[in-house]
Protein backbone atom coordinates (compact mmCIF):
# COMPACT_ATOMS: atom_id res chain seq x y z
CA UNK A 1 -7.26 -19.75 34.80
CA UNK A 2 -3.64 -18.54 35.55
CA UNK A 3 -3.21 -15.31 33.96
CA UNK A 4 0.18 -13.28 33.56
CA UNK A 5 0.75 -9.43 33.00
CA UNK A 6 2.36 -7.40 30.26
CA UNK A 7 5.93 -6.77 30.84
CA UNK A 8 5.74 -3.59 33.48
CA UNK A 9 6.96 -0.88 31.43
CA UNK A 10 4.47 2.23 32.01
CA UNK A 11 2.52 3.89 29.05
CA UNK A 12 -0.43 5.38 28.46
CA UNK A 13 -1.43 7.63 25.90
CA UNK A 14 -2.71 11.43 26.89
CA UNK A 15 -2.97 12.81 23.23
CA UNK A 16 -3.75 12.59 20.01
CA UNK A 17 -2.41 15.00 17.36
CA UNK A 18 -3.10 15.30 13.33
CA UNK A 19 -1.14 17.05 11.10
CA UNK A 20 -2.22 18.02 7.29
CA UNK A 21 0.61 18.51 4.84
CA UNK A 22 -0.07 20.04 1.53
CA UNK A 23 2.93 20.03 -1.59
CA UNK A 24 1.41 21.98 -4.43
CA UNK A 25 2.05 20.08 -7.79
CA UNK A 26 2.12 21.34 -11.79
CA UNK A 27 0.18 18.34 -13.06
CA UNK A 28 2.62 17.71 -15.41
CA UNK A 29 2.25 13.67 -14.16
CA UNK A 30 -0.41 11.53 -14.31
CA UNK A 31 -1.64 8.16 -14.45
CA UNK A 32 -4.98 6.79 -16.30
CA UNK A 33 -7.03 7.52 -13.51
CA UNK A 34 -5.71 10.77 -11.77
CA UNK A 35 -3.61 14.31 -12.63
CA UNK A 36 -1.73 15.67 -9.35
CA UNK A 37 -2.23 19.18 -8.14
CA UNK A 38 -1.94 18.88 -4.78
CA UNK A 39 -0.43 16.08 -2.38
CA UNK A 40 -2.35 15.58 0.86
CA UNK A 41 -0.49 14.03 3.69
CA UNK A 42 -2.16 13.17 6.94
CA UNK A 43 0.30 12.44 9.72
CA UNK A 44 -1.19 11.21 13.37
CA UNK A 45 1.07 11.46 16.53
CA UNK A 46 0.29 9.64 20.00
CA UNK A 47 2.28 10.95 23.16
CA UNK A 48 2.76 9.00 25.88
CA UNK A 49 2.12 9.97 29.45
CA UNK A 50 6.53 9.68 29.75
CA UNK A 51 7.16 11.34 26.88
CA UNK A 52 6.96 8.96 23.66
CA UNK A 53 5.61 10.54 20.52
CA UNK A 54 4.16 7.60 18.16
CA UNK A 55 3.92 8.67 14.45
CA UNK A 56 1.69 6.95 11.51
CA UNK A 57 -0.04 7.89 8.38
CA UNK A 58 -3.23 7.13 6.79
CA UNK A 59 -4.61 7.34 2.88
CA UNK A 60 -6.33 10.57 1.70
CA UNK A 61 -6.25 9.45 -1.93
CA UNK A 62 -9.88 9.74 -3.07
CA UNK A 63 -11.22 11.50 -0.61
CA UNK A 64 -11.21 15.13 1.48
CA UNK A 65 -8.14 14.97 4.26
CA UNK A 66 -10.12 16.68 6.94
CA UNK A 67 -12.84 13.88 6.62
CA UNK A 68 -9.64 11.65 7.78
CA UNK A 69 -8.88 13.86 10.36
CA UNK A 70 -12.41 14.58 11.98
CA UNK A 71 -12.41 10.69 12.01
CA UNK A 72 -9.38 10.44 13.90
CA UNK A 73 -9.95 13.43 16.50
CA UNK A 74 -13.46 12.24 16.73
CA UNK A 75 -14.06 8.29 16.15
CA UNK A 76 -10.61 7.41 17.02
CA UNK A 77 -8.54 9.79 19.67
CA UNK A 78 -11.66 8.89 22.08
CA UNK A 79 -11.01 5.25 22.34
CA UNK A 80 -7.22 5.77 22.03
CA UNK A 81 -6.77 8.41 25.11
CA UNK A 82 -5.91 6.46 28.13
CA UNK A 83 -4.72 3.03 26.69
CA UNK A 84 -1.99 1.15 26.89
CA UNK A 85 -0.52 0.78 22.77
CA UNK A 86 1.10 -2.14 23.33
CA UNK A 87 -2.69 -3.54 23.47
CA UNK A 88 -3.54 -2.53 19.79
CA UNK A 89 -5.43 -5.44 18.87
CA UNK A 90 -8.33 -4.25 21.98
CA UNK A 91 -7.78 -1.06 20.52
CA UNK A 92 -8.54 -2.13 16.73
CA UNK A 93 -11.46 -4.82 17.76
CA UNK A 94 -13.12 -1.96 19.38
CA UNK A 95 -12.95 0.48 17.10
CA UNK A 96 -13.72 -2.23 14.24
CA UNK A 97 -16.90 -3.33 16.03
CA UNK A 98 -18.33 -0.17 17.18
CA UNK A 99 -18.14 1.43 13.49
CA UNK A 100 -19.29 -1.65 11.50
CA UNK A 101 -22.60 0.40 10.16
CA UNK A 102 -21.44 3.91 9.59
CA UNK A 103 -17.95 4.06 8.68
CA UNK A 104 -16.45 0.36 7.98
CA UNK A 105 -14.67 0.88 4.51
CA UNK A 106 -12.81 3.44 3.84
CA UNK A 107 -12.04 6.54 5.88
CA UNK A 108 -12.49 4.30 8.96
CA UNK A 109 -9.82 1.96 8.12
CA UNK A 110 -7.57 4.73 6.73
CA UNK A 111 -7.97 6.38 10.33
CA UNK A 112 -7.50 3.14 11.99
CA UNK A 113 -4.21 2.25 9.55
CA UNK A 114 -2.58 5.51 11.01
CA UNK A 115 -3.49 5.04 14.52
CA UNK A 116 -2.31 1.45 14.43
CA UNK A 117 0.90 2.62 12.59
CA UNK A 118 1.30 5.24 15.27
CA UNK A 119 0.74 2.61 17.91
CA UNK A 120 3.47 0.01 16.32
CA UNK A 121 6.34 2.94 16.65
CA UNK A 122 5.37 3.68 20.63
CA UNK A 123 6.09 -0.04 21.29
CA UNK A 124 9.38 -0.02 19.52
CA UNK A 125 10.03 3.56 21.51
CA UNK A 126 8.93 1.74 24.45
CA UNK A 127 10.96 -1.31 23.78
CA UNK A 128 14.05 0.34 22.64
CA UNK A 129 13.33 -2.33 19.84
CA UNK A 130 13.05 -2.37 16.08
CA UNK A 131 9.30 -3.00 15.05
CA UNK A 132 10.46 -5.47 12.81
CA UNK A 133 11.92 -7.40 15.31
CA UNK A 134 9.08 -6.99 17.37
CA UNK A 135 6.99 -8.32 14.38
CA UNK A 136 9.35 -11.80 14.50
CA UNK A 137 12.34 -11.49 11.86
CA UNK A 138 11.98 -13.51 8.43
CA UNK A 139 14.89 -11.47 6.79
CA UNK A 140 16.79 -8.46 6.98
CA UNK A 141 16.90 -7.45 3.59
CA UNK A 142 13.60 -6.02 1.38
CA UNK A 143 13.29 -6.39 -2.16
CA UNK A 144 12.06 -3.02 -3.84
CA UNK A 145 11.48 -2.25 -6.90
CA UNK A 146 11.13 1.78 -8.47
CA UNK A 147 7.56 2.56 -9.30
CA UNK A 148 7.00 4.87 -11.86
CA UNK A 149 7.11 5.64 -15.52
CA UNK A 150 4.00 8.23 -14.96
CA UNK A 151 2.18 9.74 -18.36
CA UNK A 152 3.65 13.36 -18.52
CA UNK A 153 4.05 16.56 -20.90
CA UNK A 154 5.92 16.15 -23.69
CA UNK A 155 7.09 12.58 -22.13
CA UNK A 156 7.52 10.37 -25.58
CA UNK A 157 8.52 7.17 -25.06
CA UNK A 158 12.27 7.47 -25.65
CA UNK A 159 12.38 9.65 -22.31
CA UNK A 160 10.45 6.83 -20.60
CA UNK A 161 12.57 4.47 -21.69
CA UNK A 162 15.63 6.83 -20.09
CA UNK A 163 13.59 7.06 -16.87
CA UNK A 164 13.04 3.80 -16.25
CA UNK A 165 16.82 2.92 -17.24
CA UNK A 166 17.96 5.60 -14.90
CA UNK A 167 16.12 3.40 -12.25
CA UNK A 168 18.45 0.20 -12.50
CA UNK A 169 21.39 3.07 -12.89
CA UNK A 170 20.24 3.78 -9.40
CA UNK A 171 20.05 0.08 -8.32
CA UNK A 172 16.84 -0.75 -8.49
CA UNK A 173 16.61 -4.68 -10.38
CA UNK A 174 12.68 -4.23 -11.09
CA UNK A 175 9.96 -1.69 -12.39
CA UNK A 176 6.84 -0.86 -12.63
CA UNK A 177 4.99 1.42 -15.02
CA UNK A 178 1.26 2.96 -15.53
CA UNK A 179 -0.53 2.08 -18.39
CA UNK A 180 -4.40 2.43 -19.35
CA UNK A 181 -3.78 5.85 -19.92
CA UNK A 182 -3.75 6.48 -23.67
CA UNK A 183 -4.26 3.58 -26.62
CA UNK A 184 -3.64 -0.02 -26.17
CA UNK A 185 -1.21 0.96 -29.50
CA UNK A 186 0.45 3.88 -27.56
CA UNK A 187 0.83 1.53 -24.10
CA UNK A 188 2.48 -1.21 -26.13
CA UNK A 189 4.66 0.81 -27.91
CA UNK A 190 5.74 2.40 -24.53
CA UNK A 191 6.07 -0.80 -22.78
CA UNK A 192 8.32 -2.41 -25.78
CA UNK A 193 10.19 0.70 -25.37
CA UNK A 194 10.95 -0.16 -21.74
CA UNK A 195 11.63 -3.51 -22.23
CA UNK A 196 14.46 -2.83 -24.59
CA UNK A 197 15.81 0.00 -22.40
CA UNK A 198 15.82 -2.55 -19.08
CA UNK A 199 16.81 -5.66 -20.86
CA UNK A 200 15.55 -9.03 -20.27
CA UNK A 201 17.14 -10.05 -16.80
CA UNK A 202 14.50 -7.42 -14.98
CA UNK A 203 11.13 -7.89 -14.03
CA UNK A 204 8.25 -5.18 -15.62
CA UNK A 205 5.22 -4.60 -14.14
CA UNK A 206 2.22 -2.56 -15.23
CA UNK A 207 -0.06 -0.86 -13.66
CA UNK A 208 -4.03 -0.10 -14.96
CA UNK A 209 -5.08 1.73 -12.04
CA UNK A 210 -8.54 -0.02 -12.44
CA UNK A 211 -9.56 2.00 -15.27
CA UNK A 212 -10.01 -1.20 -17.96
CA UNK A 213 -13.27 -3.32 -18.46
CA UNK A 214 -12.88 -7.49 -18.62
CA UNK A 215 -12.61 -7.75 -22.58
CA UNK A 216 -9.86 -4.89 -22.10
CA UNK A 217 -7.44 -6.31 -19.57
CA UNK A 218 -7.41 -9.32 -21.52
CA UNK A 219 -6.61 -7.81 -24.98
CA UNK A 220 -4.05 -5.86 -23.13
CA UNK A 221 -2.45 -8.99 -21.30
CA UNK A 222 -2.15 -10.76 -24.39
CA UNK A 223 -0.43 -7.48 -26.24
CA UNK A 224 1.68 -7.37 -23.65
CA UNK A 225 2.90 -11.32 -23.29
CA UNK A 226 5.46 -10.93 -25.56
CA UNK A 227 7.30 -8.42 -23.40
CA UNK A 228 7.46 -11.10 -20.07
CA UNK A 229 5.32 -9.13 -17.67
CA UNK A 230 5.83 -9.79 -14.47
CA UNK A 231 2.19 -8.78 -13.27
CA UNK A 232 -0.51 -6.83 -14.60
CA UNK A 233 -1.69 -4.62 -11.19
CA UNK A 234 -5.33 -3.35 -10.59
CA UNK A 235 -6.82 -4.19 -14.29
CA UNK A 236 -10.86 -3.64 -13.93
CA UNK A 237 -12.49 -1.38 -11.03
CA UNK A 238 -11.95 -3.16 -7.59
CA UNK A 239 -15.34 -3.05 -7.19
CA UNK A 240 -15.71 -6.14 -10.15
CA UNK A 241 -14.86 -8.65 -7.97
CA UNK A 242 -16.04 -11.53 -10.74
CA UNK A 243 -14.70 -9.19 -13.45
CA UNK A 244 -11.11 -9.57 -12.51
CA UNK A 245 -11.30 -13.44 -10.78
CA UNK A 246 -12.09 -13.89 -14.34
CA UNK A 247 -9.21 -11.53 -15.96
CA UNK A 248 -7.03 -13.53 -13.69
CA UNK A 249 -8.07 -16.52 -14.96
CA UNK A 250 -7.74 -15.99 -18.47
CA UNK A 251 -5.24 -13.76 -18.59
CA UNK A 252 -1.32 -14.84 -19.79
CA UNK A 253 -0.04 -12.60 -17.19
CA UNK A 254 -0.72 -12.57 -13.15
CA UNK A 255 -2.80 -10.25 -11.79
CA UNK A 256 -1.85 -8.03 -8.73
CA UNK A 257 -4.62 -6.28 -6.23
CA UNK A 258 -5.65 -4.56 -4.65
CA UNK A 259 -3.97 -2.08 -3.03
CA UNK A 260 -7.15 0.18 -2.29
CA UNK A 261 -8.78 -3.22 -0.15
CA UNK A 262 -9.89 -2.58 3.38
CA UNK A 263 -9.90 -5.60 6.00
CA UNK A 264 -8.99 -8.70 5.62
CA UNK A 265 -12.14 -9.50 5.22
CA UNK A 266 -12.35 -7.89 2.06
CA UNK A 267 -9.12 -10.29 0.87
CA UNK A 268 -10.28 -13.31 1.66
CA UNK A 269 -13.33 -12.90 -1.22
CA UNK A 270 -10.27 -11.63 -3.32
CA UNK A 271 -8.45 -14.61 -2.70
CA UNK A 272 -10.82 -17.15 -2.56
CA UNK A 273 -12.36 -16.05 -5.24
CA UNK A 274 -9.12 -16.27 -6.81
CA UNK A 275 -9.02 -12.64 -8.29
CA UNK A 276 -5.42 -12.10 -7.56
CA UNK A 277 -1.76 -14.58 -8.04
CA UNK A 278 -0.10 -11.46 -6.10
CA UNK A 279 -1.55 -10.29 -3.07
CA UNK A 280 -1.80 -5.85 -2.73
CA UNK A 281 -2.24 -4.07 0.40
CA UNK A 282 -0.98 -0.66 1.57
CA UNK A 283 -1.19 -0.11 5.28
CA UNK A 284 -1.82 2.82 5.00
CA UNK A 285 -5.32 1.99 4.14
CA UNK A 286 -6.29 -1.77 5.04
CA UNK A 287 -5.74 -1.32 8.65
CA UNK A 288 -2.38 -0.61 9.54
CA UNK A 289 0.61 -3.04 10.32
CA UNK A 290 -2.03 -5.02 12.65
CA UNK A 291 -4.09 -6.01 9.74
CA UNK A 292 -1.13 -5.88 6.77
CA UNK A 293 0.00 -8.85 8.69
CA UNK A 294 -3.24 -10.90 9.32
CA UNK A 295 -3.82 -10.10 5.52
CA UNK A 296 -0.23 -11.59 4.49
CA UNK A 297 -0.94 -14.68 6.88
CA UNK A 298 -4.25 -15.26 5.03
CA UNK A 299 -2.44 -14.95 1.58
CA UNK A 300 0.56 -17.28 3.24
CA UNK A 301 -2.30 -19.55 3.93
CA UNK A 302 -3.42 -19.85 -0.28
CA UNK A 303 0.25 -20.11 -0.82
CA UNK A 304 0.46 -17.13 -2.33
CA UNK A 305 3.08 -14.08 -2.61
CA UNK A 306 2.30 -10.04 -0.98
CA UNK A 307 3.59 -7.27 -2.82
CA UNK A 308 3.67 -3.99 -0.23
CA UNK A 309 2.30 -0.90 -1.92
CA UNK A 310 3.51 2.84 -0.57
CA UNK A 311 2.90 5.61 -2.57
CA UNK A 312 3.37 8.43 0.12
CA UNK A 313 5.81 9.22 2.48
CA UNK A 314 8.89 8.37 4.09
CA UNK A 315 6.68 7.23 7.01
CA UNK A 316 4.74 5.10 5.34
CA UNK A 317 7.67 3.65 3.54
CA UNK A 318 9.58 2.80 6.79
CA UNK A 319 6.74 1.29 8.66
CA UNK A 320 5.84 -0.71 5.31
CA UNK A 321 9.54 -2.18 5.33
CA UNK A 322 9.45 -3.03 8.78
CA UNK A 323 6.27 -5.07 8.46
CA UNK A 324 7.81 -6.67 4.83
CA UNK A 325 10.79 -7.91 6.73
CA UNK A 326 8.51 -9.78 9.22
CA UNK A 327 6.65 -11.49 5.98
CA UNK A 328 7.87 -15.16 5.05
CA UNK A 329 5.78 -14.95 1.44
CA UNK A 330 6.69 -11.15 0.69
CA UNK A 331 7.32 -10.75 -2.85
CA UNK A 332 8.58 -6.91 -3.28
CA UNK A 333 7.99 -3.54 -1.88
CA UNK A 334 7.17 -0.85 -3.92
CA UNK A 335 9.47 2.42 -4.21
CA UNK A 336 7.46 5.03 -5.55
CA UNK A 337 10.00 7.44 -7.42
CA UNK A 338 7.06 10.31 -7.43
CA UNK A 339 5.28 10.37 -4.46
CA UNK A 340 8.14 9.47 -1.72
CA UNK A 341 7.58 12.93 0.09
CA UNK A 342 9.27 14.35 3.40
């Protein structure tokens, strides 16, 4: 078999270095599922042998940050030191295969999504080369839409309704708001409230944060049709994989999941099982820009749309609309107005 090399530009990693961030918070926001004191941010950097200094960021949500970080120094750095990053699919089969008992959902593939993130910036260093261009161009403009409209202290729904006007004052075209938080009485009032405030030429989504049952999400879809959702994100727990294939199917508005998915393994039961019409990863937990992609071909494949969710940093945001602009069925990206930190 004839076999050709990789272009010779030199590189090989020599270290791996985490970095914890914590911004203290007043819980004065929440959503139906969580109250922020704290924001954890866990940043990895890879330097190069020639001086290149790689930079991703992986998921603590749910979990302690220095789990994510032993993971990294211990599971990951390991298998990293030494290799070449422009071969980051050897680097994620490895990894992949060698923790497929102890550690395959979850803080694994959060590790892995920074590492892999990391990797993607070294080979644009290396390249002198956007990563999106890297990734193959589909277009060089991102939809994004302002995430927000958070449950809050003495936040009535008049001052949401200001908020999420402010957004399109901004220009933003779309938004999202949480729901699932108080009353299905309460949510609808808020979300007529928003409609009227936005006006009928922008899209509305909502977003349950998994905290509904089945008969729930459906009485709350069918509240709600009236107001021309958009999509109803993350109804039942992601866990109720039947639950919500059959909230999706019975529901007057599309479902969108789920961002906390690991692998695209884990999608393809989402999507064959038809539990989803709009297709939610954040790679920044399913594996990195590697594995965003092989997720967004899968979904590409079922002809349907991704959404992008980020809900973290400006590093995660930039390495989310780099991989978005590579995507021929990429619906939006999400903007988070709270949690866009550094």
């Amino acid at each position: 078999m004839y076999r050709t090399h990789v272009k010779n530009i030199h590189l090989k990693i020599q270290r791996v270095v985490t970095k914890h961030l914590v911004f203290d918070l007043d819980d004065r926001f929440w959503n139906s599922q969580q109250r922020w004191v704290k924001k954890n941010i866990v940043l990895v950097f890879l330097e190069t042998d020639n001086g290149l200094l790689g930079v991703g960021e992986g998921w603590t949500g749910g979990g302690s940050p220095h789990a994510l970080i032993k993971t990294i120094d211990d599971d990951l750095a390991p298998r990293v030191i030494g290799k070449d990053p422009r071969y980051h699919n050897r680097i994620f089969a490895d990894v992949w295969q060698t923790t497929s008992i102890s550690a395959r959902r979850g803080i694994i593939s959060a590790a892995i999504s920074a590492v892999d993130m990391a990797l993607w910036d070294l080979i644009g260093k290396a390249f002198q080369t956007p990563v999106y261009q890297l990734l193959g161009v589909f277009s060089k403009k991102v939809p994004c839409y302002a995430s927000a409209g958070l449950y809050g202290r003495g936040k009535d729904q008049n001052a949401l309704a200001d908020e999420m006007r402010g957004y399109l004052n901004l220009g933003f075209s779309n938004v999202k708001m949480k729901v699932g938080g108080v009353s299905l009485e309460q949510d609808l009032e808020r979300v007529k409230a928003v409609r009227e405030a936005i006006g009928d030429s922008s899209r509305l989504m909502v977003d349950a944060n998994y905290t509904l049952n089945v008969p729930q999400s459906l009485k709350m879809a069918k509240a709600f049709e009236p107001h021309d959702i958009y999509w109803l994100e993350a109804p039942v727990s992601p866990d109720d994989l039947s639950g919500q294939a059959k909230v999706n199917a019975q529901s007057p508005i599309p479902i969108c999941g789920n961002e906390t998915e690991t692998g695209v393994d884990r999608f393809r039961e989402l999507i064959t099982h038809r539990a989803v019409e709009f297709v939610q990863f954040d790679i920044a937990a399913c594996g990195g820009l590697s594995e965003g992609r092989r997720i967004a071909d899968l979904a590409a494949a079922f002809h349907l749309p991704c959404t992008l969710h980020a809900s973290s940093t400006g590093i995660l945001l930039a390495a989310t609309l780099h991989l978005a602009a590579s995507l021929s069925n990429l619906d939006s990206v999400e903007f988070h107005m709270f949690h866009q930190w550094l």
